[in-house]
Protein backbone atom coordinates (compact mmCIF):
# COMPACT_ATOMS: atom_id res chain seq x y z
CA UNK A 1 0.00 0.00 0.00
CA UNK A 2 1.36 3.08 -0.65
CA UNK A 3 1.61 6.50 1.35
CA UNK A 4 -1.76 8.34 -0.45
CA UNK A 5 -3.63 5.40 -0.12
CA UNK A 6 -2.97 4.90 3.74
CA UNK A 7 -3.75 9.05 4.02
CA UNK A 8 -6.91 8.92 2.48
CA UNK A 9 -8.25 5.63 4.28
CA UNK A 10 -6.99 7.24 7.76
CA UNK A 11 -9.40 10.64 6.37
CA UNK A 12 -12.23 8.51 5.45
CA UNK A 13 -11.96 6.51 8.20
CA UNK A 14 -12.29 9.37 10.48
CA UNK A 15 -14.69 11.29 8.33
CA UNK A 16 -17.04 8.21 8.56
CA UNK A 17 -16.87 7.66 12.29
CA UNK A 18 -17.68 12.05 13.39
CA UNK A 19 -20.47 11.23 10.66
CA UNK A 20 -21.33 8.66 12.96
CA UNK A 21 -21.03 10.21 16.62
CA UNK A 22 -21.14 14.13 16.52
CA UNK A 23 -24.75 15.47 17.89
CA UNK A 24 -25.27 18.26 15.13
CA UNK A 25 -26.97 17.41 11.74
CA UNK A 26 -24.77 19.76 9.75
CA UNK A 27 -21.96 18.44 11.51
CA UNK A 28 -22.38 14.68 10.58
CA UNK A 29 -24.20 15.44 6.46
CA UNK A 30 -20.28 17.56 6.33
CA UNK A 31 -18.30 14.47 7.33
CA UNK A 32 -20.57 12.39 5.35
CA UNK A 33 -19.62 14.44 2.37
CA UNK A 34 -15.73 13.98 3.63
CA UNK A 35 -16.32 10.33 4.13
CA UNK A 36 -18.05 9.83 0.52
CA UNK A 37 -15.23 11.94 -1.33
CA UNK A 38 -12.80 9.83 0.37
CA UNK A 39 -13.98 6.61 -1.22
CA UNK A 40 -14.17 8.05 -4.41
CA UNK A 41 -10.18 8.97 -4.04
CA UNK A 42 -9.57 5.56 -2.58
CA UNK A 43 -11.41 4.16 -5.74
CA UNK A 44 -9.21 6.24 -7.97
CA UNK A 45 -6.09 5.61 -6.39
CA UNK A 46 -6.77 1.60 -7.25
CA UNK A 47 -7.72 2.31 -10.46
CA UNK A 48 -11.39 2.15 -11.02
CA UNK A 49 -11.95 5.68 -12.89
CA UNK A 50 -15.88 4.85 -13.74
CA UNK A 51 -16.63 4.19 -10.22
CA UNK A 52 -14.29 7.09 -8.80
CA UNK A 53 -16.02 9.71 -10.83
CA UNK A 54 -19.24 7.88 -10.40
CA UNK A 55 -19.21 8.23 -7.00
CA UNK A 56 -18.05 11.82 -6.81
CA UNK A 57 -21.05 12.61 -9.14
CA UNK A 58 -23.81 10.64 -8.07
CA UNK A 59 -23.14 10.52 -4.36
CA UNK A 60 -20.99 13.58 -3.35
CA UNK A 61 -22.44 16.03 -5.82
CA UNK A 62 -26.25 14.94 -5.69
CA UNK A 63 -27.01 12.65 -2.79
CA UNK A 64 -24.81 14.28 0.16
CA UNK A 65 -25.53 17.54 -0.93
CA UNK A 66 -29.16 16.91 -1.16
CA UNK A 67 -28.75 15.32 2.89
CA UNK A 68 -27.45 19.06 3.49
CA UNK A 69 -30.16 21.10 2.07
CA UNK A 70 -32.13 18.92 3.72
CA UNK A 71 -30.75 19.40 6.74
CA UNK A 72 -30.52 23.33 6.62
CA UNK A 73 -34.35 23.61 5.20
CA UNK A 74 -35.95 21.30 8.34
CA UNK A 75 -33.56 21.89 11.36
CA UNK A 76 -35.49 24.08 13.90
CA UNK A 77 -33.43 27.49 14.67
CA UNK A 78 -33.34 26.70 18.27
CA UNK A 79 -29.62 25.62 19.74
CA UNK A 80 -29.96 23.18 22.33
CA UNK A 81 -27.04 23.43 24.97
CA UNK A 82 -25.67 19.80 24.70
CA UNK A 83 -22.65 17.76 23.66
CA UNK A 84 -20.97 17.88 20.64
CA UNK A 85 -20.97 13.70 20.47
CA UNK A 86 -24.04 11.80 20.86
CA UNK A 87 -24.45 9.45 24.20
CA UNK A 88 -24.15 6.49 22.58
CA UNK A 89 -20.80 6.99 20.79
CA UNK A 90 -18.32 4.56 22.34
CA UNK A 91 -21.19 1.88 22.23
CA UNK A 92 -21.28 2.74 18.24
CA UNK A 93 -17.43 3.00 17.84
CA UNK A 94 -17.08 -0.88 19.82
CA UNK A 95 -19.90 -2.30 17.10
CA UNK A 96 -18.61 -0.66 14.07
CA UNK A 97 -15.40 -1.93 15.04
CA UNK A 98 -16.84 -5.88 16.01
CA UNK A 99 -18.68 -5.29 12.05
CA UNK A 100 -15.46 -4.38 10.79
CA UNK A 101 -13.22 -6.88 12.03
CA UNK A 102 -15.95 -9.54 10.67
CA UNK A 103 -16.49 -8.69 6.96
CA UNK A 104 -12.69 -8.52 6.95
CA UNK A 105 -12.26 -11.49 8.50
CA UNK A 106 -15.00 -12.90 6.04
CA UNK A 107 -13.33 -11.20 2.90
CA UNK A 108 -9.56 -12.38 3.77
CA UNK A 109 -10.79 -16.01 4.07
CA UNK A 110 -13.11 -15.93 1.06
CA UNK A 111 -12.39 -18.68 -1.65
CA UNK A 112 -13.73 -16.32 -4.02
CA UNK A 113 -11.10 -13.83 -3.42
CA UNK A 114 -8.32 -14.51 -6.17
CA UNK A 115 -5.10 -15.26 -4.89
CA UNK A 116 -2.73 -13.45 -7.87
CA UNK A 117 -3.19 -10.07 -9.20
CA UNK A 118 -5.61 -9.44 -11.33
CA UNK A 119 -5.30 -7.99 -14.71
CA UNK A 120 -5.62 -4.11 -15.35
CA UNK A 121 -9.36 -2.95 -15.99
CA UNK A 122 -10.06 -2.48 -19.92
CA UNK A 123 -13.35 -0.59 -19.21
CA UNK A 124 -11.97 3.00 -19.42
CA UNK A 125 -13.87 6.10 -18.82
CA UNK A 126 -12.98 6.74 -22.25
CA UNK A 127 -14.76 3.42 -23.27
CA UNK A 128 -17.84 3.58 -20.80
CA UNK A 129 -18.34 7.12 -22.57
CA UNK A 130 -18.15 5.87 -25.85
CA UNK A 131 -20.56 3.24 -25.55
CA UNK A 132 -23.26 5.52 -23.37
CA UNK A 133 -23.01 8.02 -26.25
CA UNK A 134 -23.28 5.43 -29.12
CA UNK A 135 -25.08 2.58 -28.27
CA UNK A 136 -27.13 4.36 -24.86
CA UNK A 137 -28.08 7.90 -26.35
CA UNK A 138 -31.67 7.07 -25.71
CA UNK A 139 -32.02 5.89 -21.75
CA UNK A 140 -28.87 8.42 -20.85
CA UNK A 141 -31.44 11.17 -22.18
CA UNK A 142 -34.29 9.50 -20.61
CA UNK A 143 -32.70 9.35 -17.16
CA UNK A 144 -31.28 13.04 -17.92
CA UNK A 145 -34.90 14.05 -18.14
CA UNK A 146 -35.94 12.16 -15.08
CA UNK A 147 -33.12 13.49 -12.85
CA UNK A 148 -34.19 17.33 -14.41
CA UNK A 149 -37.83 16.65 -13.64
CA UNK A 150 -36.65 15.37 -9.82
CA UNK A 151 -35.12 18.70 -9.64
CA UNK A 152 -37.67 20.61 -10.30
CA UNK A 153 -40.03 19.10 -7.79
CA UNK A 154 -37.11 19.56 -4.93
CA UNK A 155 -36.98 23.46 -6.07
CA UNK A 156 -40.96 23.48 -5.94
CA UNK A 157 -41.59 21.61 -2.95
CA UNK A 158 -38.27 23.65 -1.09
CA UNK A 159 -40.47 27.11 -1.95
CA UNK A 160 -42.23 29.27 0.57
CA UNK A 161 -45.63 29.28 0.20
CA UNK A 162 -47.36 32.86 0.19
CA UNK A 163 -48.03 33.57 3.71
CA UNK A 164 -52.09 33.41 4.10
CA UNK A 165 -51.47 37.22 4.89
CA UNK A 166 -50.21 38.51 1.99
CA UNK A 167 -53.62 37.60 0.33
CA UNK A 168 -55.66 39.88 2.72
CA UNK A 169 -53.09 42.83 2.60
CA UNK A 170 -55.59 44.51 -0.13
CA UNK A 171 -58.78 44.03 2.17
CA UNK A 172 -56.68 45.44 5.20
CA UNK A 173 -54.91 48.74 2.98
CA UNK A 174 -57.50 50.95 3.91
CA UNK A 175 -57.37 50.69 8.28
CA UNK A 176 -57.78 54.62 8.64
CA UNK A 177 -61.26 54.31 6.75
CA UNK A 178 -62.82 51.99 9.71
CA UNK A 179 -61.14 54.26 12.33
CA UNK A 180 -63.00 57.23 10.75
CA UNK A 181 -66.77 55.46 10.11
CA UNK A 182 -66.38 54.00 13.88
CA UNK A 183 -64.57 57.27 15.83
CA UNK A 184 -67.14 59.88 16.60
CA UNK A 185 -64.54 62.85 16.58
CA UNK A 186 -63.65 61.70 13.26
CA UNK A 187 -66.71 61.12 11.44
CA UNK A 188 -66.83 64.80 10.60
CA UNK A 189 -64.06 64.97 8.75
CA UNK A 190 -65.18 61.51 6.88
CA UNK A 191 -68.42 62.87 5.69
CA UNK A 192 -66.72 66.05 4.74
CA UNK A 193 -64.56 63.82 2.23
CA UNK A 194 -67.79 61.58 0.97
CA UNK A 195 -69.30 65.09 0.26
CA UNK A 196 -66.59 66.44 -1.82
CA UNK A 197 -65.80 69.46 1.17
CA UNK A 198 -62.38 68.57 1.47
């Protein structure tokens, strides 16, 4: 393994576990967005360009951003005077750990895993790209114009409806017109105005 490699697992590694125990929503959707873009460099530093850039696209540009919005549009203003980690964290850190150790455990004694090295990837970016805008013009389109129509929905549903208010600001302009009908020492000065006196 070499030095980058070992950098960016420590970074993800860390990323994933604050995603994990810190309290504050913002907090944990930013080191999920660490933790994601980490993967994506481990995936490039091995050599897997489609899935590298795939996940940067699909996952750190749409999905944890989309967490964050989220986040920021529904989280209540109010600042509750607590922790920074959550109360459970060391009870989290010892299972994540015990999950770990057994899907590695699991993977290293596989009789799937192949014991040599296996040949470099052939599947290029270069070649996936080729093919999707050849041979897949139709459903890339397609799932463009889902992804655009998902969008729109988000922006729409993310709006501020009109306050009920504004609708009655028009019926409620004229306040000084009640205050003269129902005030006796005004009422003068109202029919004066009605009579074309003033």
């Amino acid at each position: 393994m070499s030095l980058p490699f070992i950098i960016i697992a420590v970074v993800t590694l860390f990323a994933a576990a604050a995603a994990m125990i810190l309290r504050n929503l913002v907090h944990c959707a930013l080191s999920l967005v660490v933790a994601l873009a980490g993967l994506a460099a481990l995936y490039l530093t091995l050599g897997a360009q489609f899935v590298g850039f795939a996940q940067i696209l699909v996952y750190v540009g749409a999905v944890a951003i989309l967490i964050v919005f989220a986040v920021l549009l529904t989280r209540s203003d109010a600042t509750p005077n607590q922790t920074i980690l959550a109360p459970g964290w060391a009870i989290g850190i010892v299972i994540s750990a015990v999950v770990f150790a057994t899907l590695g455990w699991a993977a290293l004694n596989s009789t799937g895993l192949p014991k040599g090295t296996p040949p470099a990837p052939v599947a290029t970016v270069k070649n996936i790209g080729d093919v999707l805008m050849t041979q897949y013009v139709l459903p890339l389109e397609v799932i463009g114009l889902l992804l655009t129509a998902a969008l729109i929905g988000a922006v729409i549903i993310a709006m501020k409806e009109e306050s009920p208010n504004s609708g009655s600001s028009r019926r409620q302009s004229a306040p000084s017109e009640k205050l003269e009908r129902t005030d006796p020492a005004l009422r003068d000065c109202y029919d004066a105005k009605e009579g074309g006196r003033v």
